[in-house]
C-alpha atoms as a PDB file:
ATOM      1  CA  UNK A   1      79.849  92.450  73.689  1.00  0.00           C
ATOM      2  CA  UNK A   2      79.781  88.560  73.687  1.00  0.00           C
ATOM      3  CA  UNK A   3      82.510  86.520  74.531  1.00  0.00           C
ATOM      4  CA  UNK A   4      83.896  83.271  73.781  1.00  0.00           C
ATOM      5  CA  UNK A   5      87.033  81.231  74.896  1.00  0.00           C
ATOM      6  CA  UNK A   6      88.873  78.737  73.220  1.00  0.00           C
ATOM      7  CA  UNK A   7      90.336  76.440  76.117  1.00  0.00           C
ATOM      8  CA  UNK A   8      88.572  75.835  79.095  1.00  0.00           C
ATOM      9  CA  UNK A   9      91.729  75.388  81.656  1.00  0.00           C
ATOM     10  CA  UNK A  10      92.240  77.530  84.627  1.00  0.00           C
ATOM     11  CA  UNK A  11      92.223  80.700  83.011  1.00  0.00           C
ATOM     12  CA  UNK A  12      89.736  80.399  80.569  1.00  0.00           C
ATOM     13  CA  UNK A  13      87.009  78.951  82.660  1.00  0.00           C
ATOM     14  CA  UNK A  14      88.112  81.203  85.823  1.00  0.00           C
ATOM     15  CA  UNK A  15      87.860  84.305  83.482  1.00  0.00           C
ATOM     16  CA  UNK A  16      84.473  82.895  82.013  1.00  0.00           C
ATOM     17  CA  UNK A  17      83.116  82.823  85.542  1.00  0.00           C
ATOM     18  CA  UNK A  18      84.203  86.199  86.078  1.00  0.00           C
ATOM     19  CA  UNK A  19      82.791  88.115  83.217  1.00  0.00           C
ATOM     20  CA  UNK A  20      79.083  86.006  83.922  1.00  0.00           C
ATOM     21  CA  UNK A  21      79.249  87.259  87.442  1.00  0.00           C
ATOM     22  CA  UNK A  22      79.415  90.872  86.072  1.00  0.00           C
ATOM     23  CA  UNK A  23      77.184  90.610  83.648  1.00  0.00           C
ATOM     24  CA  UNK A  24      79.061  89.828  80.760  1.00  0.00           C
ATOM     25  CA  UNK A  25      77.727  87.667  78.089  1.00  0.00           C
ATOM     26  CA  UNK A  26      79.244  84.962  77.634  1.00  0.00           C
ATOM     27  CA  UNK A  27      78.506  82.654  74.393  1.00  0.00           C
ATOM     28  CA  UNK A  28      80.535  79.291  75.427  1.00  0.00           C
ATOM     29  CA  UNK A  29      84.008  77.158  75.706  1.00  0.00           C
ATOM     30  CA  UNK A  30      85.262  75.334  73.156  1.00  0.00           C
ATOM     31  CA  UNK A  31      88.026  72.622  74.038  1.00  0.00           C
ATOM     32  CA  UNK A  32      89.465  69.840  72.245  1.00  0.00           C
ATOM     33  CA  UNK A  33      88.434  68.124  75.980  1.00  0.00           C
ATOM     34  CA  UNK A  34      85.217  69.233  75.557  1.00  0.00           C
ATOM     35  CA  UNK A  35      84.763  67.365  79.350  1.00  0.00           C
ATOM     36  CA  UNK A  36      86.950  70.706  80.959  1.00  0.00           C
ATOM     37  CA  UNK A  37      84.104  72.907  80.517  1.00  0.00           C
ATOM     38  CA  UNK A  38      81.971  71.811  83.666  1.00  0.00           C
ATOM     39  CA  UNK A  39      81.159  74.952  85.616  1.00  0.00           C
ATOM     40  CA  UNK A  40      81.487  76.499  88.417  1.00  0.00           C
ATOM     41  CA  UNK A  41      79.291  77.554  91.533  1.00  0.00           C
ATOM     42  CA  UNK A  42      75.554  78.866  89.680  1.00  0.00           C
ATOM     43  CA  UNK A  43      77.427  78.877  86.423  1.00  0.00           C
ATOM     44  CA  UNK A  44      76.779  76.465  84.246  1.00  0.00           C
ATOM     45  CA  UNK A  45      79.519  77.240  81.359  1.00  0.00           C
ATOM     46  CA  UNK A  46      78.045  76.546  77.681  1.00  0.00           C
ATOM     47  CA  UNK A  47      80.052  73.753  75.326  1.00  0.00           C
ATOM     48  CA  UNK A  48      80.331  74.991  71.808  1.00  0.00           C
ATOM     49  CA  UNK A  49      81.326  71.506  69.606  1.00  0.00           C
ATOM     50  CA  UNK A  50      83.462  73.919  66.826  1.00  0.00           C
ATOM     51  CA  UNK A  51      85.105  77.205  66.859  1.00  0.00           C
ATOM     52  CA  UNK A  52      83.626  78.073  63.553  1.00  0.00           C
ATOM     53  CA  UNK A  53      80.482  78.126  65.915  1.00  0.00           C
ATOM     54  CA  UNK A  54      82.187  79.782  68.489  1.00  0.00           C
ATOM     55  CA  UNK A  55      83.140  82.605  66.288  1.00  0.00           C
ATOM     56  CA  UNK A  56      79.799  83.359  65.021  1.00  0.00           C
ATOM     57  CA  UNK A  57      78.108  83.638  68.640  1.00  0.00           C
ATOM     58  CA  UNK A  58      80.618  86.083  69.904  1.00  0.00           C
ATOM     59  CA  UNK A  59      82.252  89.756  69.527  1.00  0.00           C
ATOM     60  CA  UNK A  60      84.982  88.888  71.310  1.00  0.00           C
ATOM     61  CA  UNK A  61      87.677  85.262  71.685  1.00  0.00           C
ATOM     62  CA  UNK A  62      89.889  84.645  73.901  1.00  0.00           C
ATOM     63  CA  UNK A  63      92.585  81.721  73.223  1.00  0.00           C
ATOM     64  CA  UNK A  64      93.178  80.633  76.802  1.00  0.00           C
ATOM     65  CA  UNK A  65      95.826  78.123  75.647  1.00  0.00           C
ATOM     66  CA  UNK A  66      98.790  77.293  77.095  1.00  0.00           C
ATOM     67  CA  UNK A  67     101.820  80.212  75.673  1.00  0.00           C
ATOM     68  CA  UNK A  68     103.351  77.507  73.458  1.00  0.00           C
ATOM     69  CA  UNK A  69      99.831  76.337  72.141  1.00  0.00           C
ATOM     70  CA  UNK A  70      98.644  80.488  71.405  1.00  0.00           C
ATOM     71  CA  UNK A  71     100.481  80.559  67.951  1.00  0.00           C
ATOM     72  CA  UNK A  72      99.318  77.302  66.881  1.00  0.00           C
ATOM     73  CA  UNK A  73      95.465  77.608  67.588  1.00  0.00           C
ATOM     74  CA  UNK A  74      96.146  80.862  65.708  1.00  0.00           C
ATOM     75  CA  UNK A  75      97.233  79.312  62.306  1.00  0.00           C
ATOM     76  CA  UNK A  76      94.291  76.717  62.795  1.00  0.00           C
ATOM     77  CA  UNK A  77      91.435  79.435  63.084  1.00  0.00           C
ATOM     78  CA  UNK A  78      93.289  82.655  61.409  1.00  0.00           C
ATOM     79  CA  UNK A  79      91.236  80.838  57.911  1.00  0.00           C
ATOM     80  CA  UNK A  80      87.900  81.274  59.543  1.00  0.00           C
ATOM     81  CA  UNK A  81      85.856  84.014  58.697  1.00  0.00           C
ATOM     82  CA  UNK A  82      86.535  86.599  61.915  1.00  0.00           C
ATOM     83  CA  UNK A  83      86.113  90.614  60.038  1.00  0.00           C
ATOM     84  CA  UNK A  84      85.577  92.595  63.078  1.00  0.00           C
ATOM     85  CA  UNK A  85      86.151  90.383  65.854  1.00  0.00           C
ATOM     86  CA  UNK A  86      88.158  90.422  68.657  1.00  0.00           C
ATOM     87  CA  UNK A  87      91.186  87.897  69.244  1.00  0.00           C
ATOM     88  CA  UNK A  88      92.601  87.751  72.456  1.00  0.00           C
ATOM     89  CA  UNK A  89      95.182  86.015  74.227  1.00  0.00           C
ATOM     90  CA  UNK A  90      96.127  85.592  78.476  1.00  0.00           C
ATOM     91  CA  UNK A  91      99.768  85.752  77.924  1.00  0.00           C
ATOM     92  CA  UNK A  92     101.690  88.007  79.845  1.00  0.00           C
ATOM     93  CA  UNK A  93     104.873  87.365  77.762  1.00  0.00           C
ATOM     94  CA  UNK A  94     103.900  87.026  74.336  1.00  0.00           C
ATOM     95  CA  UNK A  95     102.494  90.202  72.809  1.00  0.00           C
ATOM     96  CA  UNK A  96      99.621  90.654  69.955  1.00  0.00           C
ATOM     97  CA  UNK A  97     102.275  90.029  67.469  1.00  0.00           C
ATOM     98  CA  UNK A  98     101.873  86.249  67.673  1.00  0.00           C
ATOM     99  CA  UNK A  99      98.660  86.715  66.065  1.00  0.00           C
ATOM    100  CA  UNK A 100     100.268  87.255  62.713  1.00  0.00           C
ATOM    101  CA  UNK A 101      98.217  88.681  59.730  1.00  0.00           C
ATOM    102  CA  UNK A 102      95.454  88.938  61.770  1.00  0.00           C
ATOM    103  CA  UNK A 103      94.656  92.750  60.118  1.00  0.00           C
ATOM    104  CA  UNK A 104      94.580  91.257  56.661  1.00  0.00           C
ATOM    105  CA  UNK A 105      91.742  88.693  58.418  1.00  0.00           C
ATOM    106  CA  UNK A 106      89.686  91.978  59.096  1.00  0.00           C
ATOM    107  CA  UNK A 107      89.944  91.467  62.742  1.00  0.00           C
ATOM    108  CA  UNK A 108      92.244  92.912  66.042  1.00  0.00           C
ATOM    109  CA  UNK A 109      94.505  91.260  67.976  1.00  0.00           C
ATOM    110  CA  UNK A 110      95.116  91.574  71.888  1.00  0.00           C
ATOM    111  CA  UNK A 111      97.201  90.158  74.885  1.00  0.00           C
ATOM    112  CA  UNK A 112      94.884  90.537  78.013  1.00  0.00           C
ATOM    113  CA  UNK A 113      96.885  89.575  81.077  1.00  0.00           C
ATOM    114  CA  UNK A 114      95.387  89.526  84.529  1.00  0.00           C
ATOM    115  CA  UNK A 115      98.314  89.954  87.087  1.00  0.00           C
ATOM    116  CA  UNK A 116      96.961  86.973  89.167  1.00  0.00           C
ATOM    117  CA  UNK A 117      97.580  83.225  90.115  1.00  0.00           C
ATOM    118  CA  UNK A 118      95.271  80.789  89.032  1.00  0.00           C
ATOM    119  CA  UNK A 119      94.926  78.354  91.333  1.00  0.00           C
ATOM    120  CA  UNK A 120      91.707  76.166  90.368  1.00  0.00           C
ATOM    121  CA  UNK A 121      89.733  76.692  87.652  1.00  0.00           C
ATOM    122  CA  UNK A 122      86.635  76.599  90.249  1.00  0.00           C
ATOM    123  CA  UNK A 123      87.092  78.977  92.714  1.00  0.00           C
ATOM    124  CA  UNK A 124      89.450  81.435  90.986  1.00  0.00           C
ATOM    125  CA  UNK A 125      87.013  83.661  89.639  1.00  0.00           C
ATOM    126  CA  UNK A 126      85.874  84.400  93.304  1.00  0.00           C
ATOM    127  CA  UNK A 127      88.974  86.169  94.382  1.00  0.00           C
ATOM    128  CA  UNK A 128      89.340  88.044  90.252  1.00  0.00           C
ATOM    129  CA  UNK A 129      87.774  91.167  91.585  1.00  0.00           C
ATOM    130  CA  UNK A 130      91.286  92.150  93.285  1.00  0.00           C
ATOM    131  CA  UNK A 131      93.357  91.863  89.878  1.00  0.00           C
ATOM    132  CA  UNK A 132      95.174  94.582  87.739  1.00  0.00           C
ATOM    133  CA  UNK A 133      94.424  93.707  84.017  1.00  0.00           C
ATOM    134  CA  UNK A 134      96.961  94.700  81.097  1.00  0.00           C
ATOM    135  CA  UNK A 135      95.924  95.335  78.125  1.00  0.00           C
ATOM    136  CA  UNK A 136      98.338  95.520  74.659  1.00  0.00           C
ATOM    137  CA  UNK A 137      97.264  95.542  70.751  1.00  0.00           C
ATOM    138  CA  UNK A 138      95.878  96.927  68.116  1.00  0.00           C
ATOM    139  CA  UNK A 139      95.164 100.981  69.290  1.00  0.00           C
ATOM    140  CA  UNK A 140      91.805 100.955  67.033  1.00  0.00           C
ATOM    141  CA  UNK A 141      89.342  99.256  69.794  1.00  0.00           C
ATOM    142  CA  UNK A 142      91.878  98.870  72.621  1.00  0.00           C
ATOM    143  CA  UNK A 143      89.451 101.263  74.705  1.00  0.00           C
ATOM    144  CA  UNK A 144      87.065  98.944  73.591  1.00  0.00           C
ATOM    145  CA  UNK A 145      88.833  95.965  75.826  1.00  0.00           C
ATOM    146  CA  UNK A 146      90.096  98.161  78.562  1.00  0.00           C
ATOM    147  CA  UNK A 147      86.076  98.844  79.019  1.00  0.00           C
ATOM    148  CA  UNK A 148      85.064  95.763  79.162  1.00  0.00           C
ATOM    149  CA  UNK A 149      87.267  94.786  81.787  1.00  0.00           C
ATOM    150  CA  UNK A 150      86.957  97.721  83.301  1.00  0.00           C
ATOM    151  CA  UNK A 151      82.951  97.710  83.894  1.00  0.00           C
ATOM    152  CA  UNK A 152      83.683  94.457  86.075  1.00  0.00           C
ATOM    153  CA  UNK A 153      85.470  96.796  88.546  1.00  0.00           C
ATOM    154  CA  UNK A 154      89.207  95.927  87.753  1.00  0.00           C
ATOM    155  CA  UNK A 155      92.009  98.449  87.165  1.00  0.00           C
ATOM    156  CA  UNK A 156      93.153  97.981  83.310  1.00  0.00           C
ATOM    157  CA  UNK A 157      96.406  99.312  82.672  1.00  0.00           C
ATOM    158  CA  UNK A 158      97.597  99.819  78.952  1.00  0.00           C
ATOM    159  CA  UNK A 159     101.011  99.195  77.719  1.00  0.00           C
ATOM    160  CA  UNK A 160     102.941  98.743  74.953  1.00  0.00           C
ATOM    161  CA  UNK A 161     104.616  95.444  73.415  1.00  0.00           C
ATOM    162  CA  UNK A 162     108.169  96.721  74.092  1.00  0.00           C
ATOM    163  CA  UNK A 163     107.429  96.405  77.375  1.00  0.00           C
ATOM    164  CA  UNK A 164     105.553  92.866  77.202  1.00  0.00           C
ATOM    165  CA  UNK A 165     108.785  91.195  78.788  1.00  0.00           C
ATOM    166  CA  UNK A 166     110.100  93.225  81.451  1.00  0.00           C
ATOM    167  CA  UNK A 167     106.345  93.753  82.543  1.00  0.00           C
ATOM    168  CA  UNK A 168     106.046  89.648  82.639  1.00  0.00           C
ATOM    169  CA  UNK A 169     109.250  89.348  84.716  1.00  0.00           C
ATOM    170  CA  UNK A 170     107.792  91.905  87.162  1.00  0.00           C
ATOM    171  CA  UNK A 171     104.867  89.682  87.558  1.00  0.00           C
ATOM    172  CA  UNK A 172     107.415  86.549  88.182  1.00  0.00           C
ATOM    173  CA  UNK A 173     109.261  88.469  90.817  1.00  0.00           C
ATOM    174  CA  UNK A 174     106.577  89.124  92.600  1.00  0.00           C
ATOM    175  CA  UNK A 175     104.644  85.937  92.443  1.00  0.00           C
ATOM    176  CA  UNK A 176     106.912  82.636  91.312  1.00  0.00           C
ATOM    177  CA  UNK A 177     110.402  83.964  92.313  1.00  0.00           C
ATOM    178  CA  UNK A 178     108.454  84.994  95.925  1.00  0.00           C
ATOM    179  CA  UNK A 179     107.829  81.156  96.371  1.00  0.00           C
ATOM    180  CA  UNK A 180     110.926  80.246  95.394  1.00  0.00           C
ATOM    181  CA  UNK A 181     112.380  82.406  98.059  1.00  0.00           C
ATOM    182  CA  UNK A 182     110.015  81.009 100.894  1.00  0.00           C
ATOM    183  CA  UNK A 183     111.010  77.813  99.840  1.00  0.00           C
ATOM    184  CA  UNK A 184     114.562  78.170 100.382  1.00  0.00           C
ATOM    185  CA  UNK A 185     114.199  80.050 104.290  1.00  0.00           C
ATOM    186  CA  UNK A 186     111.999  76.589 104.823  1.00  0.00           C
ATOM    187  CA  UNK A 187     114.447  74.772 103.339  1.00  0.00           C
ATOM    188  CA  UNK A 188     116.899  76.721 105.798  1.00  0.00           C
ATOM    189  CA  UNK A 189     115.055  76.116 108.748  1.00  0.00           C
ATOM    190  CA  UNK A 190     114.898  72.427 108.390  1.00  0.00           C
ATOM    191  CA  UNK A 191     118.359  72.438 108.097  1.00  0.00           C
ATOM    192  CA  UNK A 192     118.128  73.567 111.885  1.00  0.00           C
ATOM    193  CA  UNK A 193     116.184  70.903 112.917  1.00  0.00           C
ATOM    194  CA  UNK A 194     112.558  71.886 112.155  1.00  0.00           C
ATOM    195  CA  UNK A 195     109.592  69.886 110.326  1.00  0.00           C
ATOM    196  CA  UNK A 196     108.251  71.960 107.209  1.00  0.00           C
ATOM    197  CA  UNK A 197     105.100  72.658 108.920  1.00  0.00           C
ATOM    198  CA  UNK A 198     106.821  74.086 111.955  1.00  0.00           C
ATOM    199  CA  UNK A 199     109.437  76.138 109.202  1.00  0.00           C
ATOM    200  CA  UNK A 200     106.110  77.758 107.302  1.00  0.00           C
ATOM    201  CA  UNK A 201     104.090  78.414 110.518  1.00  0.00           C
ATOM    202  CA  UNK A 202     107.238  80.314 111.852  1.00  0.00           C
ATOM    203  CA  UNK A 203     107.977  82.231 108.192  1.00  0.00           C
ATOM    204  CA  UNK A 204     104.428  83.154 107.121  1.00  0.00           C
ATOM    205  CA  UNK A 205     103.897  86.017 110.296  1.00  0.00           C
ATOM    206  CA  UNK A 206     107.379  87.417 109.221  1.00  0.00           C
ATOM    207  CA  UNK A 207     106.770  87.203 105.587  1.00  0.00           C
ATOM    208  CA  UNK A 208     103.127  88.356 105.525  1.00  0.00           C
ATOM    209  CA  UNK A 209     103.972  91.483 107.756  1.00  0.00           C
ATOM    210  CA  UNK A 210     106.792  92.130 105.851  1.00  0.00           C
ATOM    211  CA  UNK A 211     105.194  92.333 102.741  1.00  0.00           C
ATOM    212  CA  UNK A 212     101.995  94.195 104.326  1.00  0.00           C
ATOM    213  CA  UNK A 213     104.803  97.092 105.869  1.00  0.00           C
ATOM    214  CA  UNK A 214     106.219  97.160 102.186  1.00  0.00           C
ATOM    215  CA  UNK A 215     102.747  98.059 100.296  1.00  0.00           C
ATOM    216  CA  UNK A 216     101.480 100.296 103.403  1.00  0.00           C
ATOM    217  CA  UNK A 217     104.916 102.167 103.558  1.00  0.00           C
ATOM    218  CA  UNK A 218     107.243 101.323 100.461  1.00  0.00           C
ATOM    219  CA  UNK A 219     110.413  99.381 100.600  1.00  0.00           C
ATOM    220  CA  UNK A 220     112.587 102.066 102.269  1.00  0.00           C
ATOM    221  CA  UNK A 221     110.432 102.626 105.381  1.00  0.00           C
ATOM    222  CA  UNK A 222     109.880  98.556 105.586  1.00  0.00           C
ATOM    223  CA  UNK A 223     113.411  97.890 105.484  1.00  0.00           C
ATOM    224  CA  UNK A 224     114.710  96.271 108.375  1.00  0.00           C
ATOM    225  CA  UNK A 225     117.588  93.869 109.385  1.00  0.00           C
ATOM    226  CA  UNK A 226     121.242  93.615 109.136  1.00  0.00           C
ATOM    227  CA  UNK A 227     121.738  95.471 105.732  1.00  0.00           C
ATOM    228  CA  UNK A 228     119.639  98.344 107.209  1.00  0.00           C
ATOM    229  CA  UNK A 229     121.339  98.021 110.515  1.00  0.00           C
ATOM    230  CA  UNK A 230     124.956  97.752 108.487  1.00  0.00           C
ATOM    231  CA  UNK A 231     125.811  94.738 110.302  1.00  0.00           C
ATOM    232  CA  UNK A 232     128.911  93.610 108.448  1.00  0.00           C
ATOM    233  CA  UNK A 233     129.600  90.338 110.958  1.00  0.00           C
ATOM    234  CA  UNK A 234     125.853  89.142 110.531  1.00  0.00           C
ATOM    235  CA  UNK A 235     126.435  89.680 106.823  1.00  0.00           C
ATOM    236  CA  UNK A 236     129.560  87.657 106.693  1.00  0.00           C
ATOM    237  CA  UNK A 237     127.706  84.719 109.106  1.00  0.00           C
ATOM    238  CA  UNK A 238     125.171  84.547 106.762  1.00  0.00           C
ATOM    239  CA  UNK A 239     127.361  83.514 103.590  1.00  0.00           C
ATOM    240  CA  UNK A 240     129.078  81.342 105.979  1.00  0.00           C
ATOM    241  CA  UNK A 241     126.198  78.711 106.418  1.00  0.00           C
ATOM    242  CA  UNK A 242     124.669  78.720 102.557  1.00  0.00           C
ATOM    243  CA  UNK A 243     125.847  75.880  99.824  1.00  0.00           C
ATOM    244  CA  UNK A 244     126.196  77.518  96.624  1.00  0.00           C
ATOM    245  CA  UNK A 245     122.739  78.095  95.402  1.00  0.00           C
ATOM    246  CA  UNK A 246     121.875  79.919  98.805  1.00  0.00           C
ATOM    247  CA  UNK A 247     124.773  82.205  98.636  1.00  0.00           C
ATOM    248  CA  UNK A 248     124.231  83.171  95.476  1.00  0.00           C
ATOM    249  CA  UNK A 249     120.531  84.397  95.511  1.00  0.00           C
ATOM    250  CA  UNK A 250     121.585  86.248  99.498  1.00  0.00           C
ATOM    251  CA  UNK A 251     124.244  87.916  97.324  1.00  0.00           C
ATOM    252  CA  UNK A 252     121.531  88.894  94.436  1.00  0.00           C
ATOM    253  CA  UNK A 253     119.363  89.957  96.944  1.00  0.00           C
ATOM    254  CA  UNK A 254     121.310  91.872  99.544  1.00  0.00           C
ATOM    255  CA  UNK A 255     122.733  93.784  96.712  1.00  0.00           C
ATOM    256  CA  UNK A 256     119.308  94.739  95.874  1.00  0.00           C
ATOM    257  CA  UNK A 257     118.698  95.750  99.711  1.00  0.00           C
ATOM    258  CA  UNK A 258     122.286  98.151  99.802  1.00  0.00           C
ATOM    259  CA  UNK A 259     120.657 100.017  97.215  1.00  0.00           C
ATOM    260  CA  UNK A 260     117.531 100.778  99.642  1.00  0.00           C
ATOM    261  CA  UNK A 261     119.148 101.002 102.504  1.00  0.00           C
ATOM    262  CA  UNK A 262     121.482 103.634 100.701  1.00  0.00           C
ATOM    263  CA  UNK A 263     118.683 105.742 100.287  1.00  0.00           C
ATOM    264  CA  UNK A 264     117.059 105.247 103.921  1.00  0.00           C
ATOM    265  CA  UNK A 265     120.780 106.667 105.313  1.00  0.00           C
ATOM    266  CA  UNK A 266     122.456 108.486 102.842  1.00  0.00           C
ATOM    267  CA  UNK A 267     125.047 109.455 105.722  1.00  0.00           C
ATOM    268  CA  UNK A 268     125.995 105.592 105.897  1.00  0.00           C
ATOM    269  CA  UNK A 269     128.894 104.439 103.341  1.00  0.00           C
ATOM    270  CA  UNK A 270     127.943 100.344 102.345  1.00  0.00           C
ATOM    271  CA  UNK A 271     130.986 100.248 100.213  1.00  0.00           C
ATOM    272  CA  UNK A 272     132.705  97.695 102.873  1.00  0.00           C
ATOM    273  CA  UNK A 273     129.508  95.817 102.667  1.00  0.00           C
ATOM    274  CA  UNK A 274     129.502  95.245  98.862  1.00  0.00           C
ATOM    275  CA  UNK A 275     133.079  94.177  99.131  1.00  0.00           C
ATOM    276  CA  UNK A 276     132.699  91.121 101.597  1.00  0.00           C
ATOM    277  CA  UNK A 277     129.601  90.524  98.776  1.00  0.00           C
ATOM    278  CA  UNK A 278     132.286  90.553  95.495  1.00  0.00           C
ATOM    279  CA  UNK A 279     134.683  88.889  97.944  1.00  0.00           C
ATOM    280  CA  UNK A 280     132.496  85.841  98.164  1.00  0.00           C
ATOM    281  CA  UNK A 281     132.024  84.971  94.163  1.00  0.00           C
END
C-alpha cells in the first residue's frame, strides 16, 4: 500500500521517514507550507502541490494536522473522490468518528496513534522503532492497518472508541504529567538553594532508576520511601513545606502510593495515614 500525508509537521514527516525506512511506499506531503516538507537524513520527502493529487497516488492518507485542524481538513477533502481509500488520523483523543460520513464517501476511517513524543520532525523517526501503535475504526480493513504498521516491527494494539479517552489520558500520565512532576521536585530543590542544572543532574539518577525498577519489577516491588516505610512524621513534614499547588498533587499522589503500598503489606493498616492526607484539604 501507498501512503500519503496531509501535513508535514512533526508527526507527519517523522512517520513519513519511518514507513520509507521500512520499505513503505510513500507517495508525498502535501502542506498548505509546502516549505515543511524538506526531508530528513537519505530521505528526500516528495511535495504533492494538491490533495486531489495526493489522493490519487496513494492507498492510504494520513491527516497529520493538529487535533483541532483534523475535522476541518475533513470537510475540505470528504468532496473528493476517495471510494476505497484509507483516511487516517494521529490523534490519540479523537476517535474515527470525526471523520463523519466518510462510509457514504466509499472509503474507511481510522485514528492511528503512536504512543510516542515527537520531538523534531528530523530525527524522530530514528528512535519510532520502540513505539506501541493503536489502532481504532472501521473493523472492515482494520487488519489491514494493524499490518502495515506491524511489518515495520512495532507492536499495534487494537481498541475500541469507548476507550479513545481514558487510553489518551494514560498516555498523558505517563509522558506530559511525568514532566510536570520533574518540574515541580526541580522547582523544590531550588527552593533549597540549588541552580536548575544542579536540581536535574541530582533528580534524573533517582528518577531514571526509579522508573527502570518500576518496568523491570512493577510498581509494588519498586515502591520505596516513606509511604512504603509508613512514616507518618515524614508524611506530615512533607505537607508542611509545599504552597498550595505542591500539596495538592503530594496528596493526589501519595493517595495513589497507599493503595500500593497496601498491597506490598497487607498486615500494615494506612488508615492514620489517609487521615493526616483528608486532614490537610
Amino acid at each position: 500500500m501507498k501512503v500519503g500525508f496531509i501535513g508535514a509537521g512533526k508527526v507527519g514527516c517523522s512517520l513519513g521517514d519511518y514507513f520509507v525506512r521500512n520499505g513503505i511506499s510513500v507517495a508525498g506531503f502535501y502542506s498548505r507550507t509546502q516549505a515543511k516538507a524538506g526531508g530528513a537524513g537519505n530521505n528526500k520527502r516528495t511535495r504533492v502541490n494538491s490533495i486531489d493529487k495526493l489522493l490519487t497516488m496513494c492507498d492510504v492518507l494520513f491527516l497529520t494536522v493538529p487535533d483541532d485542524a483534523i475535522s476541518n481538513v475533513w470537510e475540505q477533502i470528504r468532496t473528493i473522490p476517495m471510494k476505497g481509500k484509507y483516511i487516517c488520523h494521529c490523534s490519540g483523543s479523537l476517535s474515527s468518528a470525526v471523520l463523519s460520513g466518510i462510509k457514504e464517501a466509499g472509503a474507511y476511517g481510522y485514528s492511528v496513534h503512536p504512543m510516542f513524543p515527537f520531538k523534531s520532525k528530523e530525527t524522530a523517526y530514528e528512535d519510532l522503532k520502540q513505539a506501541l501503535f493503536t489502532v481504532e475504526g472501521d473493523e472492515e480493513h482494520i487488519d489491514d492497518l494493524v499490518s502495515l504498521i506491524s511489518s515495520c516491527g512495532n507492536p499495534v494494539v487494537k481498541i475500541s472508541s469507548d476507550h479513545k479517552a481514558a487510553y489518551h489520558a494514560a498516555s498523558v500520565f505517563g509522558s506530559n504529567l511525568m514532566i510536570g512532576l520533574m518540574n515541580q521536585a526541580t522547582e523544590l530543590l531550588c527552593q533549597c538553594g540549588f541552580k536548575t542544572e544542579e536540581a536535574m543532574k541530582a533528580l534524573k539518577p533517582l528518577a531514571m532508576t526509579n522508573l527502570y525498577n518500576f518496568f523491570e519489577v512493577g510498581s509494588v516491588d519498586a515502591l520505596t520511601g516513606p509511604v512504603e516505610r509508613h512514616d507518618i512524621k515524614t508524611i506530615e513534614k512533607h505537607l508542611e513545606a509545599f504552597d498550595t499547588t505542591q500539596k495538592e498533587t503530594y496528596r493526589a499522589l501519595t493517595k495513589e502510593i497507599i493503595k500500593i503500598a497496601e498491597k506490598k503489606h497487607p498486615e500494615v493498616s494506612y488508615e492514620d495515614m489517609k487521615q493526616i492526607l483528608e486532614e490537610e484539604k
